[in-house]
C-alpha atoms as a PDB file:
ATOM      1  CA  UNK A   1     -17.820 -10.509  28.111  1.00  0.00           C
ATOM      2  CA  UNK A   2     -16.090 -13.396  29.620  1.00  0.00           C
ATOM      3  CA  UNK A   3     -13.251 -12.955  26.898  1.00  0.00           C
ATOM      4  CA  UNK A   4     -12.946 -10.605  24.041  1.00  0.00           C
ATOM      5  CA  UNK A   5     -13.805 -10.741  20.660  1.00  0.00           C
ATOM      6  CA  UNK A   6     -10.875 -12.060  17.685  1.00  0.00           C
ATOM      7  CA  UNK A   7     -11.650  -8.859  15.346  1.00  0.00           C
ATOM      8  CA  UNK A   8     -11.430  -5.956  16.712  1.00  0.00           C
ATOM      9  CA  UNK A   9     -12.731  -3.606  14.111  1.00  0.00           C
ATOM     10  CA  UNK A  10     -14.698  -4.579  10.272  1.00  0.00           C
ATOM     11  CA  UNK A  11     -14.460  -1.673   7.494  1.00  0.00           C
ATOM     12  CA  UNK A  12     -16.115  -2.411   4.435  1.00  0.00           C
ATOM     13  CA  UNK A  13     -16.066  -0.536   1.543  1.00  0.00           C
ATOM     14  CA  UNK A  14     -19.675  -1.042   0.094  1.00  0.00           C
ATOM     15  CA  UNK A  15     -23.261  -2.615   0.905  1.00  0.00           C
ATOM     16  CA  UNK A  16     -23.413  -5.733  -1.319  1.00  0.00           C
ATOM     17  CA  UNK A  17     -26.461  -5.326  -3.777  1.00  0.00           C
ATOM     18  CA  UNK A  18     -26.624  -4.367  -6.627  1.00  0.00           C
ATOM     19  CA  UNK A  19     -23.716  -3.319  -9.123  1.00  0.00           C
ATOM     20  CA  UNK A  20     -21.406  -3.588  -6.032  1.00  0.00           C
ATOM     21  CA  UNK A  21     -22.894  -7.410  -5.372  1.00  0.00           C
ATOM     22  CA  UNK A  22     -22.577  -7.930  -9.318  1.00  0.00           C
ATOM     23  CA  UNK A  23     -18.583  -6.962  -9.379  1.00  0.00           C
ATOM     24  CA  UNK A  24     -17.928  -8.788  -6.434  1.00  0.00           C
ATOM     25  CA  UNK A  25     -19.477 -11.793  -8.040  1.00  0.00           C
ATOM     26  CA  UNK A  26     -17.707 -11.429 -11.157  1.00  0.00           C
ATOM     27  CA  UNK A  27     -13.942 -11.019  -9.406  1.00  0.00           C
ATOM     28  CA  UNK A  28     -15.319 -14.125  -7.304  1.00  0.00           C
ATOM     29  CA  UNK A  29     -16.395 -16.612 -10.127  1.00  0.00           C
ATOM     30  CA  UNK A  30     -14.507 -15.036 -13.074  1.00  0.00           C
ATOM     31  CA  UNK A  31     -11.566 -14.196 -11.974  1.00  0.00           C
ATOM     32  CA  UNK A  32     -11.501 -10.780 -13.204  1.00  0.00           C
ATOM     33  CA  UNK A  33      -8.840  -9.255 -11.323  1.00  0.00           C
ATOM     34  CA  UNK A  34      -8.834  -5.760 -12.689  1.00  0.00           C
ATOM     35  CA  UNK A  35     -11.977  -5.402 -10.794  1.00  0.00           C
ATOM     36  CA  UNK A  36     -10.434  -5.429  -7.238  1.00  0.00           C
ATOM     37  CA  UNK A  37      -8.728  -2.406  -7.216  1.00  0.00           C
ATOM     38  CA  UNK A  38     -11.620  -0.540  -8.988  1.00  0.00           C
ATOM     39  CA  UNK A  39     -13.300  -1.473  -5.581  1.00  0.00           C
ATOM     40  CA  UNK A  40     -10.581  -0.327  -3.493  1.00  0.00           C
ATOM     41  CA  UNK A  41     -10.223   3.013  -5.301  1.00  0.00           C
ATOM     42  CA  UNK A  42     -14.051   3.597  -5.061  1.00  0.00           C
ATOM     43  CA  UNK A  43     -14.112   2.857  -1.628  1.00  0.00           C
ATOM     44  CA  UNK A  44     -12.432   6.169  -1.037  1.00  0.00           C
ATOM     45  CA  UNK A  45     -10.979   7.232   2.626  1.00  0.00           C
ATOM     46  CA  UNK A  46      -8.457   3.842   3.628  1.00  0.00           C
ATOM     47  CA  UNK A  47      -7.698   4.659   6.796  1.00  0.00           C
ATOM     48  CA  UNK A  48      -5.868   2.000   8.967  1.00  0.00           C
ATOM     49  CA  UNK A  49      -5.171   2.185  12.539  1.00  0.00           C
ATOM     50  CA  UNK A  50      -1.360   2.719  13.512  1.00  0.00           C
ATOM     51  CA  UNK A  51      -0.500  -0.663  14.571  1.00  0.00           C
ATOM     52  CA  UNK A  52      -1.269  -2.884  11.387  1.00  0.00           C
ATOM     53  CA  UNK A  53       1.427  -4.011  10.063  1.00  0.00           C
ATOM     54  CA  UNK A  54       0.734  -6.455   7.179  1.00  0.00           C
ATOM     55  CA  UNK A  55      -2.290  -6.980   5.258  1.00  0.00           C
ATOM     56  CA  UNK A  56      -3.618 -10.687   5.032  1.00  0.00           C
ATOM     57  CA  UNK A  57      -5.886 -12.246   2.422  1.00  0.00           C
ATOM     58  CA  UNK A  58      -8.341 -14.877   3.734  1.00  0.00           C
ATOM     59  CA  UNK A  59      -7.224 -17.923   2.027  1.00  0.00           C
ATOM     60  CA  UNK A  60      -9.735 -20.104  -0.096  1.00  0.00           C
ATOM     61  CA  UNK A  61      -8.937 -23.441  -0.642  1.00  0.00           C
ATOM     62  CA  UNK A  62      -6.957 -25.023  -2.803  1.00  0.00           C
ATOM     63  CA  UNK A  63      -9.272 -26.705  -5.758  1.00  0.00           C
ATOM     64  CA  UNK A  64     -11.511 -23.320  -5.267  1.00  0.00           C
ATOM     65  CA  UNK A  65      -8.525 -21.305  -6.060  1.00  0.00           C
ATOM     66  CA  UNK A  66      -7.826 -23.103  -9.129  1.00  0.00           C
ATOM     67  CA  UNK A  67     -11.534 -23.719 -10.072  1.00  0.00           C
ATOM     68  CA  UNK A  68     -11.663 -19.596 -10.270  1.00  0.00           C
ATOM     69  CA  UNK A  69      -8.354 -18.643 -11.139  1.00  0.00           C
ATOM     70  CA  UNK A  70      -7.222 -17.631  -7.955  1.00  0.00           C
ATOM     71  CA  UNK A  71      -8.314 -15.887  -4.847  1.00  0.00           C
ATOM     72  CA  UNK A  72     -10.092 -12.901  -5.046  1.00  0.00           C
ATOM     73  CA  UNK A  73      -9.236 -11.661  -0.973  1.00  0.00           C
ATOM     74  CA  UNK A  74      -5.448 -11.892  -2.566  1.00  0.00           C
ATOM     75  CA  UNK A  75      -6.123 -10.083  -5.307  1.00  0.00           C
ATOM     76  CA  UNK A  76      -8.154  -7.209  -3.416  1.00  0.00           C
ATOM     77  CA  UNK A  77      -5.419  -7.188  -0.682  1.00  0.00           C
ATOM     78  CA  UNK A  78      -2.939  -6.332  -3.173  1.00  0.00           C
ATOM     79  CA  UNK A  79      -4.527  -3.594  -4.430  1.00  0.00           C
ATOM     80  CA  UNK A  80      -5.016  -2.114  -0.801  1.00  0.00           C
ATOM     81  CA  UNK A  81      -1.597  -2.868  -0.206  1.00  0.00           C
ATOM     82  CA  UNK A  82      -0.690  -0.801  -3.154  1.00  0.00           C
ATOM     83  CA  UNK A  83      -3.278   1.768  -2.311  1.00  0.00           C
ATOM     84  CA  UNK A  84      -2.240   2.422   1.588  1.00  0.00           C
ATOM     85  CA  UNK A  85       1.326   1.403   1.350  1.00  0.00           C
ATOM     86  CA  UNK A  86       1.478  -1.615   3.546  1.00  0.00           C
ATOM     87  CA  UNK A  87       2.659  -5.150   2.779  1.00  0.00           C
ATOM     88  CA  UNK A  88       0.869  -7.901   2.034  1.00  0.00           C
ATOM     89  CA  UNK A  89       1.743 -11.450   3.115  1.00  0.00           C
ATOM     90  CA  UNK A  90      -0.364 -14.785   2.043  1.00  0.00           C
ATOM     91  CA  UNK A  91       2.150 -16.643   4.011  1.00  0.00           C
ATOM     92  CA  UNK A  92       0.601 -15.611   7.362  1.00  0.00           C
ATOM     93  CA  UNK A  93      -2.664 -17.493   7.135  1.00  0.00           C
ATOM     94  CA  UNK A  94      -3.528 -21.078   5.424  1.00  0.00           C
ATOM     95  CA  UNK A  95      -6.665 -22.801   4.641  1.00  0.00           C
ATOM     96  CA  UNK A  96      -6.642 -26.293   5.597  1.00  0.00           C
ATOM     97  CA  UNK A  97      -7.705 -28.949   3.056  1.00  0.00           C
ATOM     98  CA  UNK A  98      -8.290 -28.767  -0.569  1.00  0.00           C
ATOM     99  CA  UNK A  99     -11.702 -28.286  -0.920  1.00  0.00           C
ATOM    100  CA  UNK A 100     -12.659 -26.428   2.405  1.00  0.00           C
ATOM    101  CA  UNK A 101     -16.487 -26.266   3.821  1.00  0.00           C
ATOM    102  CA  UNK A 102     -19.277 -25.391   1.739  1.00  0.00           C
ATOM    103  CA  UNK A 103     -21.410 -22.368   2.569  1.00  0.00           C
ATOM    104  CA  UNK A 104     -24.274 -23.708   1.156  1.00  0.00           C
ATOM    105  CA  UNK A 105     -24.264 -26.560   4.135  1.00  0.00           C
ATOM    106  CA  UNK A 106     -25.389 -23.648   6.192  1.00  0.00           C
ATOM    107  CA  UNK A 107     -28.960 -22.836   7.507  1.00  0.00           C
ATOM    108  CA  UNK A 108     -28.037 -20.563   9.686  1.00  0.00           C
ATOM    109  CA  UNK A 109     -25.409 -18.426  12.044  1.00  0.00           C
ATOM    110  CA  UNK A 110     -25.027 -20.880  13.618  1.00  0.00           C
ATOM    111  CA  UNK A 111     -24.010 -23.775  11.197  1.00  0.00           C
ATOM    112  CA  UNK A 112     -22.316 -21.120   9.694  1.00  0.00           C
ATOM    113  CA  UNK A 113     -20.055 -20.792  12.138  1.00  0.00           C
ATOM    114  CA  UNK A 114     -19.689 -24.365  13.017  1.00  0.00           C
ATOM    115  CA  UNK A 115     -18.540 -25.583   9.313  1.00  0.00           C
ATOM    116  CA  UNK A 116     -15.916 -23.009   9.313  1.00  0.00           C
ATOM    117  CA  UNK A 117     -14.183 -23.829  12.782  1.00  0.00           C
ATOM    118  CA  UNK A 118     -10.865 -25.491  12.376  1.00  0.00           C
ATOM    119  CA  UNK A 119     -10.606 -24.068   8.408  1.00  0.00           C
ATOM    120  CA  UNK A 120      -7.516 -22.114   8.978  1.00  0.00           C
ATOM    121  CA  UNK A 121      -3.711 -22.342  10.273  1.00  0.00           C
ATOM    122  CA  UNK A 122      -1.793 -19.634  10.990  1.00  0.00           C
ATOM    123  CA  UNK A 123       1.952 -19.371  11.184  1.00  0.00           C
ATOM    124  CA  UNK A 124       3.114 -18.543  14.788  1.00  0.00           C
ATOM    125  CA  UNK A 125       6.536 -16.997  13.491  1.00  0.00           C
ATOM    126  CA  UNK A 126       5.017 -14.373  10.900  1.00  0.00           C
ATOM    127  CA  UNK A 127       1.446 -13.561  12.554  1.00  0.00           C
ATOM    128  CA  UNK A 128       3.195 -13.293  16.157  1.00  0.00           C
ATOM    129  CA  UNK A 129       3.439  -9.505  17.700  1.00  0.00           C
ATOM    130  CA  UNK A 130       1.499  -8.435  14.654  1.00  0.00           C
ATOM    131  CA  UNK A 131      -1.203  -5.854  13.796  1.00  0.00           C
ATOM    132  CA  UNK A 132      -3.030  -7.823  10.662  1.00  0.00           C
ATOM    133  CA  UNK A 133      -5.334  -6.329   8.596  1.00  0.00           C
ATOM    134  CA  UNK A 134      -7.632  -8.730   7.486  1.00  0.00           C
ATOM    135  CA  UNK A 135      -9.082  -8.816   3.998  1.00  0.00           C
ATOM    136  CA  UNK A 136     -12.141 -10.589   2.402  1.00  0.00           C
ATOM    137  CA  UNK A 137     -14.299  -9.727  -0.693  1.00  0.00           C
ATOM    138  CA  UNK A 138     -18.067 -10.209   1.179  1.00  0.00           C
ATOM    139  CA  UNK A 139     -18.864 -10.148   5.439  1.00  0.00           C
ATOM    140  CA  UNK A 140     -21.919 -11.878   5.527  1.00  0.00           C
ATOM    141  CA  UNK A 141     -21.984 -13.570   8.672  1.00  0.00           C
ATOM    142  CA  UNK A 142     -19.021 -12.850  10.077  1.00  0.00           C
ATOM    143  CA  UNK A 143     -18.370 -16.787  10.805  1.00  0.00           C
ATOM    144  CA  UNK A 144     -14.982 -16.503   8.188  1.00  0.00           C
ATOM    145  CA  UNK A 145     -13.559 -13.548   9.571  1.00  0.00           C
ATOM    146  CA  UNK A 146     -14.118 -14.209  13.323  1.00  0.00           C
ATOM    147  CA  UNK A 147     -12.563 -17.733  12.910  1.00  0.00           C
ATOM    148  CA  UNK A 148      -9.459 -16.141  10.660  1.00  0.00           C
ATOM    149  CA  UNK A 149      -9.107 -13.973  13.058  1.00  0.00           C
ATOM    150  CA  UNK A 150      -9.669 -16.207  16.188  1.00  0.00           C
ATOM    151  CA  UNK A 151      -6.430 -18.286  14.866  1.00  0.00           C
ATOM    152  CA  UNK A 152      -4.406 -15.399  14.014  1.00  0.00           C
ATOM    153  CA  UNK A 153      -4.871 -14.289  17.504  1.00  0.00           C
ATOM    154  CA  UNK A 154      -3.625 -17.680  19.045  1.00  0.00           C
ATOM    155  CA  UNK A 155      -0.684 -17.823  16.755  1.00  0.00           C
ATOM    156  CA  UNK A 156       0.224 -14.398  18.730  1.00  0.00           C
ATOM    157  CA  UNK A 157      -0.996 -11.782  16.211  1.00  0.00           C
ATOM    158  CA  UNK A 158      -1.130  -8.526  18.574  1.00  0.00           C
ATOM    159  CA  UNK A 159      -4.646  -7.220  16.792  1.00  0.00           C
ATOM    160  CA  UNK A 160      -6.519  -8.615  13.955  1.00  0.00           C
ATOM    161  CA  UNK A 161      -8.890  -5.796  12.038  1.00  0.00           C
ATOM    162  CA  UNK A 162     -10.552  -6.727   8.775  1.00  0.00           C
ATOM    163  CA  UNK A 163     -11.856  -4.678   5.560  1.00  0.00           C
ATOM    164  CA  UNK A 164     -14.153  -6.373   3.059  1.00  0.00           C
ATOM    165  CA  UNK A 165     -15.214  -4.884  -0.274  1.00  0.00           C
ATOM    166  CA  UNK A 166     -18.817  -5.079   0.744  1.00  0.00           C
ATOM    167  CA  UNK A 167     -21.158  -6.086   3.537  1.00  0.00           C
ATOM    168  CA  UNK A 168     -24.585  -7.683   4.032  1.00  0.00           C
ATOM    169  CA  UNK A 169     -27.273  -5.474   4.959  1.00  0.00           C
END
């Protein structure tokens, strides 16, 4: 490879379909939080490697936030943080503008990946010499997570892993 991947290692908890995809969905669009660390506890073994840090929620934008009553990445980082005893910090990584790209602009990988470039900030003095664990509800096509983590890394975060709730088949 002419230059390594952002994310060096996903974890994910659960496949998403059925009562997995169904909680996910409701912590998502309803904003029940109690949900999230229901997921993390079911997940079972946590394991992180040795150099992470802090854990970091991928941000949603702003009117989405508010629209569902907050972020559910936040709220399923804090229960890992709880559950594995590292900090979390929301301060780390920003989403940039208010209502962000829409995944269902997408027709592919591809376009995927293209909406999503330039969606995130990261701040060089927090994410700089850090192991980040980086957590998101769903990995579907890994466009949000690889460009999180892509901007993490050039803000001077050491390693960037991620651990999602669920995964797509």
């Amino acid at each position: 490879m002419s230059r390594p991947l952002p994310l060096r290692e996903l974890r994910a908890g659960f496949v998403y379909d059925g009562p997995v995809r169904a909680a996910v969905l409701t912590l998502k669009h309803q904003g029940v939080q109690a949900i999230a660390p229901l997921l993390v506890e079911l997940a079972g073994s946590l394991q992180t490697a040795s150099d992470i840090d802090v854990i970091v929620p991928v941000p949603i934008p702003l009117l989405r936030r508010r629209r569902r009553g907050g972020n559910q990445a936040a709220f399923i980082a804090q229960a890992l943080s709880e559950r594995i005893g590292l900090p979390m910090d929301e301060s780390i990584l920003r989403r940039r503008g208010w209502w962000g790209p829409r995944q269902a602009q997408a027709q592919s990988r591809a376009d995927r990946r293209r909406i999503v470039r330039g969606a995130f900030a990261a701040d060089t003095a927090l994410a700089d010499g850090r192991g980040i664990l980086l957590v998101d509800d769903v990995a579907t096509t890994m466009a949000t997570l690889n460009e999180a983590a892509r901007v993490l890394r050039e803000a001077g975060a050491s390693t960037v892993d991620a651990w999602t709730a669920a995964r797509a088949q």
